[in-house]
C-alpha atoms as a PDB file:
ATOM      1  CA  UNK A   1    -112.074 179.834  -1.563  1.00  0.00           C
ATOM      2  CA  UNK A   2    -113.827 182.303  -3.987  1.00  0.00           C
ATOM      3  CA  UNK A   3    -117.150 180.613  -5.158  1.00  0.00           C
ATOM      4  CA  UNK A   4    -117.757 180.415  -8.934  1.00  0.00           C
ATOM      5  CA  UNK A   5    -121.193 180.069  -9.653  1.00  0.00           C
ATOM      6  CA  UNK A   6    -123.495 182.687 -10.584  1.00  0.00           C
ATOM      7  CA  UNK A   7    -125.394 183.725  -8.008  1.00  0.00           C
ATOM      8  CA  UNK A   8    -129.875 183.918  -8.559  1.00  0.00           C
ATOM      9  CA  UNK A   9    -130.810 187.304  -9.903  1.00  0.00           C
ATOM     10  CA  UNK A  10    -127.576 187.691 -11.783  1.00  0.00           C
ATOM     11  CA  UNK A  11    -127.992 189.549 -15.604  1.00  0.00           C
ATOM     12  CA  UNK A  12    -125.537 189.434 -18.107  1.00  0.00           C
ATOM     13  CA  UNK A  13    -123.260 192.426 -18.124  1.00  0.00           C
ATOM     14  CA  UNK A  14    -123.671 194.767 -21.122  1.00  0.00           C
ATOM     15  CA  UNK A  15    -121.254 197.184 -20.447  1.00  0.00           C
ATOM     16  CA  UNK A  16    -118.185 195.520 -22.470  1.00  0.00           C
ATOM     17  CA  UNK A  17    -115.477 196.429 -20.251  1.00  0.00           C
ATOM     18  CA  UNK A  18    -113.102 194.261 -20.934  1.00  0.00           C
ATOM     19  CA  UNK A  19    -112.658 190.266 -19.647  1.00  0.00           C
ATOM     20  CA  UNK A  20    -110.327 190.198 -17.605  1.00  0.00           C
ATOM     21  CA  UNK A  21    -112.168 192.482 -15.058  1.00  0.00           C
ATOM     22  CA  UNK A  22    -113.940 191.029 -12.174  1.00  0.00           C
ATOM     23  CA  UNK A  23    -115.610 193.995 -10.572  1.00  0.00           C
ATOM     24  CA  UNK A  24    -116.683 197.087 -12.555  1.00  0.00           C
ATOM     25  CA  UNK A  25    -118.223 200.227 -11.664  1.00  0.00           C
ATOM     26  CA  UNK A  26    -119.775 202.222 -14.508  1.00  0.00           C
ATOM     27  CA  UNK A  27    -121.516 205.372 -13.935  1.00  0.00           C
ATOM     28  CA  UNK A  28    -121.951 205.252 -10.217  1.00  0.00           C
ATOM     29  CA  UNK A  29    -123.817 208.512  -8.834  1.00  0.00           C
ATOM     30  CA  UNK A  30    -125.393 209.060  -5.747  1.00  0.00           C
ATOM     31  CA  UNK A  31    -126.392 212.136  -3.683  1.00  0.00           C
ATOM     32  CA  UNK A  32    -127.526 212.648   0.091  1.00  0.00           C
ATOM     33  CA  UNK A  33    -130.214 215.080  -0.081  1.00  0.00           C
ATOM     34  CA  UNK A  34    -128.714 218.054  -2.330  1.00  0.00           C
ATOM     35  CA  UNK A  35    -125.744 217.099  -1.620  1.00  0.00           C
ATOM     36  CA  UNK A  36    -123.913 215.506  -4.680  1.00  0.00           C
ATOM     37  CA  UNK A  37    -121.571 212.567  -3.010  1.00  0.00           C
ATOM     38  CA  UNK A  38    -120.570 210.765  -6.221  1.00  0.00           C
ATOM     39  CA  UNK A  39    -120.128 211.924  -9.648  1.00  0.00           C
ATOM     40  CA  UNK A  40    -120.605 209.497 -12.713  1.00  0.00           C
ATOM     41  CA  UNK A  41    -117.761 207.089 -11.110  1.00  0.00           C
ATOM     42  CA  UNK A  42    -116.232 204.248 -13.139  1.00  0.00           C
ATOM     43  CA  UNK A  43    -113.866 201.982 -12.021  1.00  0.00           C
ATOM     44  CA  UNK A  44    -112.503 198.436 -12.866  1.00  0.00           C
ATOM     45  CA  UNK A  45    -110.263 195.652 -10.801  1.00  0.00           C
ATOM     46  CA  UNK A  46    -108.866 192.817 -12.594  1.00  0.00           C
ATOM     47  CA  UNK A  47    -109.385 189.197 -10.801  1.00  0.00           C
ATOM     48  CA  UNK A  48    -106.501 189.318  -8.217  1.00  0.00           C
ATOM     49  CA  UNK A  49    -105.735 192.904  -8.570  1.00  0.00           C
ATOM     50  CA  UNK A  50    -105.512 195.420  -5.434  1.00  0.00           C
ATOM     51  CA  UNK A  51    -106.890 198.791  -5.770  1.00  0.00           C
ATOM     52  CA  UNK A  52    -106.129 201.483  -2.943  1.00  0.00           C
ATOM     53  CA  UNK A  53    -108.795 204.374  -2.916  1.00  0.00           C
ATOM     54  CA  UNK A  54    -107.533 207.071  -1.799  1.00  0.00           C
ATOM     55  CA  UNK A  55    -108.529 210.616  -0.961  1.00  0.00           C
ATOM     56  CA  UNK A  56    -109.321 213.388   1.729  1.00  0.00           C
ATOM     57  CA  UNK A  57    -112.128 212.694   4.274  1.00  0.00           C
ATOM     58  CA  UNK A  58    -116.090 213.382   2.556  1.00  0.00           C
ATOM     59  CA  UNK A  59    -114.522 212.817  -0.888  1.00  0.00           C
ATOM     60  CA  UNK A  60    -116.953 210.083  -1.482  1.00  0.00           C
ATOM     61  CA  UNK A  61    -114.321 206.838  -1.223  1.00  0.00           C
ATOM     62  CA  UNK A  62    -116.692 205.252   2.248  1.00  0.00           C
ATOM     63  CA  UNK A  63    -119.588 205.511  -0.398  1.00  0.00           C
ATOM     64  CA  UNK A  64    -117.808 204.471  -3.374  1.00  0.00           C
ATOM     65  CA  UNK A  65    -116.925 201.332  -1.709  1.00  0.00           C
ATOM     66  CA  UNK A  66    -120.507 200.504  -0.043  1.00  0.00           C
ATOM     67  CA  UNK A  67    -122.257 201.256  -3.447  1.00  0.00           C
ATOM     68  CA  UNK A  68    -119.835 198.449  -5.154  1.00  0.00           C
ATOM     69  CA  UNK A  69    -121.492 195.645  -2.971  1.00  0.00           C
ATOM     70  CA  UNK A  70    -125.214 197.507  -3.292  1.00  0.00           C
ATOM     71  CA  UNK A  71    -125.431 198.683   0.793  1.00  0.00           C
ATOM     72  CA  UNK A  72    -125.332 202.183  -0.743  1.00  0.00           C
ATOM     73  CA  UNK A  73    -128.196 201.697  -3.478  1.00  0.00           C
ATOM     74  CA  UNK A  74    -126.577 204.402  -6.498  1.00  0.00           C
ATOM     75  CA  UNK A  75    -128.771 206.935  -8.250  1.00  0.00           C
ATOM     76  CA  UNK A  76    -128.049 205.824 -11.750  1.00  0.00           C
ATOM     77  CA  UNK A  77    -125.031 203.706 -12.749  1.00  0.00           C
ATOM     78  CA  UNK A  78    -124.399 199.921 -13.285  1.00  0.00           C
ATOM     79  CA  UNK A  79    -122.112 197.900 -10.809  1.00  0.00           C
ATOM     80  CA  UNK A  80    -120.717 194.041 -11.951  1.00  0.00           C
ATOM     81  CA  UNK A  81    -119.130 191.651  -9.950  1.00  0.00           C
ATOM     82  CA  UNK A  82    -118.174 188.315 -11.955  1.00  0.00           C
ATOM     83  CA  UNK A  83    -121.170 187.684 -14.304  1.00  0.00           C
ATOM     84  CA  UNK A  84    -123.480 189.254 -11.706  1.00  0.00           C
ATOM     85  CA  UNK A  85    -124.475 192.742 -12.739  1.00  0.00           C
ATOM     86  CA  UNK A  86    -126.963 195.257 -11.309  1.00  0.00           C
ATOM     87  CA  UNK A  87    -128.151 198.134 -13.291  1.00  0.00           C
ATOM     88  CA  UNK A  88    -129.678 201.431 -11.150  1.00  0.00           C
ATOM     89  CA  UNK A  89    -131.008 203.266 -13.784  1.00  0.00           C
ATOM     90  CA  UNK A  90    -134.371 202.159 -11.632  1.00  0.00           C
ATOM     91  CA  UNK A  91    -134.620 200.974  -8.346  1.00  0.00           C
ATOM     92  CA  UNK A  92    -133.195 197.170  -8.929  1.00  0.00           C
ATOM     93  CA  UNK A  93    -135.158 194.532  -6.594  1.00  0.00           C
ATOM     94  CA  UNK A  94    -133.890 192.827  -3.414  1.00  0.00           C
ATOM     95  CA  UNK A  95    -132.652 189.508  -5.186  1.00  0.00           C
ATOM     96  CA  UNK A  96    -130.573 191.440  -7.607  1.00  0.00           C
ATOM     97  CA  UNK A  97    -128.983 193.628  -4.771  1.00  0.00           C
ATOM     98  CA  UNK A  98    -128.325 190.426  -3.118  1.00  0.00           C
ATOM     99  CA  UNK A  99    -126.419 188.704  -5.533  1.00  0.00           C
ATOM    100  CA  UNK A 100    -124.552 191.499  -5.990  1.00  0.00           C
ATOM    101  CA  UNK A 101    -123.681 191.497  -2.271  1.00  0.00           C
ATOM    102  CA  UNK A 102    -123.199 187.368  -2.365  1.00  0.00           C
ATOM    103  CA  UNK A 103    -119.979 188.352  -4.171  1.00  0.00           C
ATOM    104  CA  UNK A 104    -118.464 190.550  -1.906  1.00  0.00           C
ATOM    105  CA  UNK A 105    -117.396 190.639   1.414  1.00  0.00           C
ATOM    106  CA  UNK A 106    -116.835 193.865   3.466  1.00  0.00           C
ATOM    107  CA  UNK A 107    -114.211 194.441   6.389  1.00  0.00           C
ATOM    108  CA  UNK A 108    -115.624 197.761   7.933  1.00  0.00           C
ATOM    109  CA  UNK A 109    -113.559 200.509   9.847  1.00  0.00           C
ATOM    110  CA  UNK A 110    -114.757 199.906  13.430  1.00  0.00           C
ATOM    111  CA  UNK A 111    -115.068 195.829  13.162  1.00  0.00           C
ATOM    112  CA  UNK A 112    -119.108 195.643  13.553  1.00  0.00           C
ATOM    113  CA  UNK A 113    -118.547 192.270  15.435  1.00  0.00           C
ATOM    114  CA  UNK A 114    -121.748 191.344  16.752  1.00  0.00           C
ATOM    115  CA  UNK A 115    -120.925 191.852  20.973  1.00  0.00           C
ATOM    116  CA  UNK A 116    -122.583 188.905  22.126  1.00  0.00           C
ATOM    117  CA  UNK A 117    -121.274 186.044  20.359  1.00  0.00           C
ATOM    118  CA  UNK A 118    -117.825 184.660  20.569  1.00  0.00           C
ATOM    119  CA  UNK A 119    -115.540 185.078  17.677  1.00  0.00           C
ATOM    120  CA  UNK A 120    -116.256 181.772  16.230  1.00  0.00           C
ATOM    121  CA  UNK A 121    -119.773 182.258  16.094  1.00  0.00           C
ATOM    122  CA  UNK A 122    -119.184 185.539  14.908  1.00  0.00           C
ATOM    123  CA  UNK A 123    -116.890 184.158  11.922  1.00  0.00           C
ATOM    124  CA  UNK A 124    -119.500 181.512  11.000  1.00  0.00           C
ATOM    125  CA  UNK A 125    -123.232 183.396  11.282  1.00  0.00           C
ATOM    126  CA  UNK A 126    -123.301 184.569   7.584  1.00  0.00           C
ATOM    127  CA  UNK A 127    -121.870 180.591   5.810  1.00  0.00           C
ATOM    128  CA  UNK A 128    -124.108 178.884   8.207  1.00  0.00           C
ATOM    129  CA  UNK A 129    -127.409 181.420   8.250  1.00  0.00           C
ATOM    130  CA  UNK A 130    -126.724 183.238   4.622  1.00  0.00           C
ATOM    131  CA  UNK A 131    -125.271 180.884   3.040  1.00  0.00           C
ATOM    132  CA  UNK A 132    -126.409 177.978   4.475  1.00  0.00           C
ATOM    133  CA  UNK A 133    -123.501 175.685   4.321  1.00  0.00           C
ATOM    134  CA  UNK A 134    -122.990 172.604   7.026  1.00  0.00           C
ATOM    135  CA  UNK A 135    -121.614 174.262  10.506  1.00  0.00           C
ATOM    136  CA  UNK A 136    -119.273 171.600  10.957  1.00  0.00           C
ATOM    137  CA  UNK A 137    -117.796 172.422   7.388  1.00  0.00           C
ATOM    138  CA  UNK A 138    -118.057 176.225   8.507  1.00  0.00           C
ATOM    139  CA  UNK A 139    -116.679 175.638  12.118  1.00  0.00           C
ATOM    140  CA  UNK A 140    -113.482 173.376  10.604  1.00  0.00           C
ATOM    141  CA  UNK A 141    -112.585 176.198   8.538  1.00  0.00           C
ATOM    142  CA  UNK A 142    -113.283 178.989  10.871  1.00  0.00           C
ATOM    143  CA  UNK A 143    -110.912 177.357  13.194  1.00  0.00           C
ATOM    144  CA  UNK A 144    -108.502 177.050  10.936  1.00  0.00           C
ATOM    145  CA  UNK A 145    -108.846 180.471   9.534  1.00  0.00           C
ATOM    146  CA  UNK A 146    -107.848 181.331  13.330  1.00  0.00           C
ATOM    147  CA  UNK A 147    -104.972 179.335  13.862  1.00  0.00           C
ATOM    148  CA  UNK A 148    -103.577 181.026  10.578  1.00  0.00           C
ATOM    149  CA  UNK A 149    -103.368 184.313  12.349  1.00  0.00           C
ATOM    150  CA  UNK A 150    -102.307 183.064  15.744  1.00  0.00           C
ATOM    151  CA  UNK A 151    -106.137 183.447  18.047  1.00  0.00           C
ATOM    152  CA  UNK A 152    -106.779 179.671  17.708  1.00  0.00           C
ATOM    153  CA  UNK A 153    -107.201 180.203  21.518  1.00  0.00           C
ATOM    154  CA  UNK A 154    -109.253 183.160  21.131  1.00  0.00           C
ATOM    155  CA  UNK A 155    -112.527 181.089  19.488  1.00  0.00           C
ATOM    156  CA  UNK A 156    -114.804 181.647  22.494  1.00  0.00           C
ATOM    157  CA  UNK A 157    -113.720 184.943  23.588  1.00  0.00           C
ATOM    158  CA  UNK A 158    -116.129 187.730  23.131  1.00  0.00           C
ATOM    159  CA  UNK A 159    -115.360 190.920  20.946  1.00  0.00           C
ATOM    160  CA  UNK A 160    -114.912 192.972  24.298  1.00  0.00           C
ATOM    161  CA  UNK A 161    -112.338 190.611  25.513  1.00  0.00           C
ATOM    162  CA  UNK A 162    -110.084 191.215  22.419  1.00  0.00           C
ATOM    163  CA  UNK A 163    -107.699 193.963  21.512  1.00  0.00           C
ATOM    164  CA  UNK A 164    -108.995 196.122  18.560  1.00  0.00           C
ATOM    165  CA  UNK A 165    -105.811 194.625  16.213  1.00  0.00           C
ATOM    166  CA  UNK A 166    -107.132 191.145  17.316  1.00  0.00           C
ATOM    167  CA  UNK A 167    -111.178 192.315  16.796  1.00  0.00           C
ATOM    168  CA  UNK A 168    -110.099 193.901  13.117  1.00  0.00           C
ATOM    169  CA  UNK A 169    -108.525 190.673  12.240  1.00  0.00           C
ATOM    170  CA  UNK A 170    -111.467 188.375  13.736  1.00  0.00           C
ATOM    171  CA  UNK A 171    -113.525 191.011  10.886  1.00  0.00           C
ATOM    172  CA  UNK A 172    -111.366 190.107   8.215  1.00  0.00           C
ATOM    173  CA  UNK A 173    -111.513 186.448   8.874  1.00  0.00           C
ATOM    174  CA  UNK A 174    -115.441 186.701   9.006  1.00  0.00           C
ATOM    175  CA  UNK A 175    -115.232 188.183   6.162  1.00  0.00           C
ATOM    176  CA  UNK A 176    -112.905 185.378   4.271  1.00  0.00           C
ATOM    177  CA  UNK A 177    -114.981 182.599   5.208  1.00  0.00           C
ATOM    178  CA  UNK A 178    -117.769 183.906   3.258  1.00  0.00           C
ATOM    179  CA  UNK A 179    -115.506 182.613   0.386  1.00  0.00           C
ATOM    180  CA  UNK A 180    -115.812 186.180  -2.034  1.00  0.00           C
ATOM    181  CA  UNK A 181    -114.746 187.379  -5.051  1.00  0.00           C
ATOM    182  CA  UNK A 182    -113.771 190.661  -3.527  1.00  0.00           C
ATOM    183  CA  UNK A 183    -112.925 191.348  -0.267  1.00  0.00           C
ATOM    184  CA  UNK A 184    -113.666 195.049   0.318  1.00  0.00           C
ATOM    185  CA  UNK A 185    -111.741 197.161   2.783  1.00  0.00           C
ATOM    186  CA  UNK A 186    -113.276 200.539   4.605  1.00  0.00           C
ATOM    187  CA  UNK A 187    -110.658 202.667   6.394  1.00  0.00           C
ATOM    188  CA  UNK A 188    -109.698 199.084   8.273  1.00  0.00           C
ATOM    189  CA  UNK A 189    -106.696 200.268  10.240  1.00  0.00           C
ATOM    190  CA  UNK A 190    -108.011 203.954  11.236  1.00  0.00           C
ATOM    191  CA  UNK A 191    -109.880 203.118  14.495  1.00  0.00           C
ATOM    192  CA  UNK A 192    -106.949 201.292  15.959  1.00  0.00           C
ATOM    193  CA  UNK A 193    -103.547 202.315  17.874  1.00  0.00           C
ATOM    194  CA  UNK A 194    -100.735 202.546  16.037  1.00  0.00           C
ATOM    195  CA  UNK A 195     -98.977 199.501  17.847  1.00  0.00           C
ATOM    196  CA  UNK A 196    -101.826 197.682  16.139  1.00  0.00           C
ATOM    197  CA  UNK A 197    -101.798 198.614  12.844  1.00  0.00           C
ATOM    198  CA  UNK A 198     -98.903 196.273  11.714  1.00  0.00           C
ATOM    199  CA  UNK A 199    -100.719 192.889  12.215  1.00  0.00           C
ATOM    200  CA  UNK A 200    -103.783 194.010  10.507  1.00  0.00           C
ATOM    201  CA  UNK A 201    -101.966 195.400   7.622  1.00  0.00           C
ATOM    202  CA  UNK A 202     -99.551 192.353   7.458  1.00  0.00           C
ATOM    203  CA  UNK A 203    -102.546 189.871   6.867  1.00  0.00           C
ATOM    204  CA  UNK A 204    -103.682 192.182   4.132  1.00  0.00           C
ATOM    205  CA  UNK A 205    -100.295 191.892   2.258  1.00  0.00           C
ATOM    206  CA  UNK A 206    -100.733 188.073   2.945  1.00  0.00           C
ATOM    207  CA  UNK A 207    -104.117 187.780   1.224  1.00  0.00           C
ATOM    208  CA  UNK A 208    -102.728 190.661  -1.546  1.00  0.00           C
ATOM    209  CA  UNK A 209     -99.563 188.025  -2.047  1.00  0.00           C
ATOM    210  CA  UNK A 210    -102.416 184.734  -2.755  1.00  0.00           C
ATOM    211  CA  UNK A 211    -104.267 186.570  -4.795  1.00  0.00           C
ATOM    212  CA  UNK A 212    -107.379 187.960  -3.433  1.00  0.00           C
ATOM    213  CA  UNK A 213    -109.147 190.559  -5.538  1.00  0.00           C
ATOM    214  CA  UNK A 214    -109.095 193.815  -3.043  1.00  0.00           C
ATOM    215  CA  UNK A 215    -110.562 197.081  -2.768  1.00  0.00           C
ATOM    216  CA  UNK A 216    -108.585 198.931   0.217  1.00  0.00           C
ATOM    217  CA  UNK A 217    -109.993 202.435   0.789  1.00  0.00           C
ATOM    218  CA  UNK A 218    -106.566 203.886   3.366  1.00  0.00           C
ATOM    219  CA  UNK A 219    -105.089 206.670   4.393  1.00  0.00           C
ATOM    220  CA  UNK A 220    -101.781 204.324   4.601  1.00  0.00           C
ATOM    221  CA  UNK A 221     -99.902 205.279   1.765  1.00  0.00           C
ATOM    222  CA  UNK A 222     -97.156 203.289   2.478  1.00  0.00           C
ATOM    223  CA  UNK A 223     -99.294 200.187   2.294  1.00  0.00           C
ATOM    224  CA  UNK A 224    -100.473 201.449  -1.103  1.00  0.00           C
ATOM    225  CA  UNK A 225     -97.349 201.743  -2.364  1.00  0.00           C
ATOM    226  CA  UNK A 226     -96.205 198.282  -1.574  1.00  0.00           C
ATOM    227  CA  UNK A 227     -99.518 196.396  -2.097  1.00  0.00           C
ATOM    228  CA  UNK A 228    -101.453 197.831  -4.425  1.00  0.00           C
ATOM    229  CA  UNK A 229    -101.555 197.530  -8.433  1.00  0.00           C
ATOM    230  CA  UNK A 230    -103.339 200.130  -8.965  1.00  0.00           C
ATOM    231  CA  UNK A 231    -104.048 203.579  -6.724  1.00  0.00           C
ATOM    232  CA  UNK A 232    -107.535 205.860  -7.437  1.00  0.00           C
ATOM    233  CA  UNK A 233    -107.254 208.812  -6.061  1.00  0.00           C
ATOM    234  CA  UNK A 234    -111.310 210.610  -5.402  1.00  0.00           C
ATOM    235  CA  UNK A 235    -111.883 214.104  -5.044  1.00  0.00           C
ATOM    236  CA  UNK A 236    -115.005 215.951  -5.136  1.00  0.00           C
ATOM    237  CA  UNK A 237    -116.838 212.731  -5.721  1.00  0.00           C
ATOM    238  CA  UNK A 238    -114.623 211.600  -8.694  1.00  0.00           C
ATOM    239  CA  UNK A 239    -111.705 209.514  -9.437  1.00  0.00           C
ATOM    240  CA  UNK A 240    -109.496 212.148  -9.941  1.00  0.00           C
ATOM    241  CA  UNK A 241    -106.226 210.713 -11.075  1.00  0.00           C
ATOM    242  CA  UNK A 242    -105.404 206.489 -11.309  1.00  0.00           C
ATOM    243  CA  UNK A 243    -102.546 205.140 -12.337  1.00  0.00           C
ATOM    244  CA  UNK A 244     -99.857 202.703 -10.541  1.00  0.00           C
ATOM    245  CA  UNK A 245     -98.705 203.046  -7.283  1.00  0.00           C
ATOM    246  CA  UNK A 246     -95.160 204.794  -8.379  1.00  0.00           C
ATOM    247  CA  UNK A 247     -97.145 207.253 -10.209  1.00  0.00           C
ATOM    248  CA  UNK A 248    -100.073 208.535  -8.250  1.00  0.00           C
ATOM    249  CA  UNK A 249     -97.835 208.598  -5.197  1.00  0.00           C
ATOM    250  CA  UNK A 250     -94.015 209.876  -6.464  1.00  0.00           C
ATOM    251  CA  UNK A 251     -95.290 211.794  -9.384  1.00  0.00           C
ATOM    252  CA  UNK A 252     -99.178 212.626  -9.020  1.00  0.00           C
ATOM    253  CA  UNK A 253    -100.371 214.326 -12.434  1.00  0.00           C
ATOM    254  CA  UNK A 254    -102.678 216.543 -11.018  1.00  0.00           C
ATOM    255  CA  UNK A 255    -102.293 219.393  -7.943  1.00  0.00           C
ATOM    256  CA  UNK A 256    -105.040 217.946  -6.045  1.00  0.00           C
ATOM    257  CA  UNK A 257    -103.283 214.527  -5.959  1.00  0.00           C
ATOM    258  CA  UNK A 258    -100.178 216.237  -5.174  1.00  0.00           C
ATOM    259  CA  UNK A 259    -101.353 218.457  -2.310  1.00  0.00           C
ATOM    260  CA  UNK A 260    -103.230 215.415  -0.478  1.00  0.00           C
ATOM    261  CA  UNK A 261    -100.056 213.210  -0.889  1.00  0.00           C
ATOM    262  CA  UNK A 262     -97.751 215.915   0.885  1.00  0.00           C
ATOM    263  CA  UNK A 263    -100.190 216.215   3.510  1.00  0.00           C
ATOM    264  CA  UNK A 264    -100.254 212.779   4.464  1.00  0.00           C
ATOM    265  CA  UNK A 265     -96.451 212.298   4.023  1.00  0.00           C
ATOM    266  CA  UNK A 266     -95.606 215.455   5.422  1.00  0.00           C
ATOM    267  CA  UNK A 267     -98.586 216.721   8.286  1.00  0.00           C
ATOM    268  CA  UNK A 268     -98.151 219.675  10.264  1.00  0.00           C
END
């Protein structure tokens, strides 16, 4: 489903990291005011790699995520996705930012489903009006993307009418059918119940399992663990410690790491 073509606007990327990496971050800064929210960030993900970002709240992993796919706009840095590469040394222009973005696909914490269309139209707005693609091609596969996760019936229900398990899932399907190289995950299992959290979470070990390229910011370390390759762990506006799961989690090099993983393991 991922596309494969270079997008318009796309540069070649100049930063050497090495080929087997689909999206790398190199650099990344970016500040609110005075305040200082990322720190010279690099990271790398691997086609079909998962990376869990993890870290205390205001440690900079919400904006690490949204400058990858260019809705944060860094300071200085360079981001690459595929062949498409953006550099923000200086302000880069709207076609770059939105091939950049063509790539990606976010899933956002509280769903962002647009209220007054029904989840099929809200699954095929961007193919049909972004992308342009046929809406009988778009609708076919929509549908289908709904019968895969059981709310076939649910295709002209409105977001209000839906449980927020059932709303987070109609966001990651919306997402999917924009057919990305890397699906991007914000927090996506933090604004619902905890009866909830299990369906959302299974599709994302489903899409993990074929392959999808993933960037999962969580505070579910237990998904981490089981999911993800590779675990970055942000602090301060850095990435801190990264390493696999068994080792950022079990036996966390640094006291940071290790004092934010007993918290969440072991709260008060």
């Amino acid at each position: 489903m991922s596309p494969t073509d270079t997008p318009p606007g796309a540069t070649p990327d100049p930063t050497g990291a090495r080929a087997s990496s689909l999206l790398t971050a190199a650099g990344v800064s970016k500040s609110f005011g005075d305040v200082e929210v990322l720190r010279s960030v690099d990271v790398s993900v691997a086609r079909g790699e998962v990376l869990a970002v993890i870290g205390a709240s205001g440690s900079g992993k919400t904006t690490l995520l949204r400058c990858l796919n260019g809705l944060e706009v860094p300071d200085s840095g360079r981001v690459s996705i595929g062949h498409t590469s953006v550099d923000f040394a200086t302000r880069p222009p709207a076609r770059e930012l939105r091939a950049l973005r063509d790539r990606s696909a976010m899933v956002f914490q509280h769903y962002h489903l647009f209220p007054h269309r029904t989840v099929l139209e809200n699954i095929v707005e961007g193919p049909v009006v972004v992308q342009r693609r046929p809406r009988a091609e778009v609708n076919a596969e929509a549908l289908a993307l709904l019968d895969r996760v059981g709310l076939a019936d649910r295709a002209g229900a409105y977001p209000h009418e839906l449980s927020g398990g059932q709303q987070q899932r109609v966001g990651i399907l919306r997402a999917l059918a924009l057919r990305p190289d890397v699906l991007l995950f914000d927090e996506p299992t933090s604004a619902l119940d905890p009866e909830l959290v299990g369906d959302v979470l299974g599709l994302m070990r489903d899409l993990a399992a074929e392959g999808w390229t993933m960037v999962v910011v969580t505070h579910e370390l237990q998904f981490a663990r089981e999911v993800a390759h590779r675990v970055a762990f942000v602090d301060g506006g850095r990435v801190l410690e990264e390493g696999p799961p068994d080792q950022v989690l079990r036996h966390p090099q640094h006291d940071r790491t290790r004092q934010f993983v007993r918290r969440l393991l072991h709260p008060l």
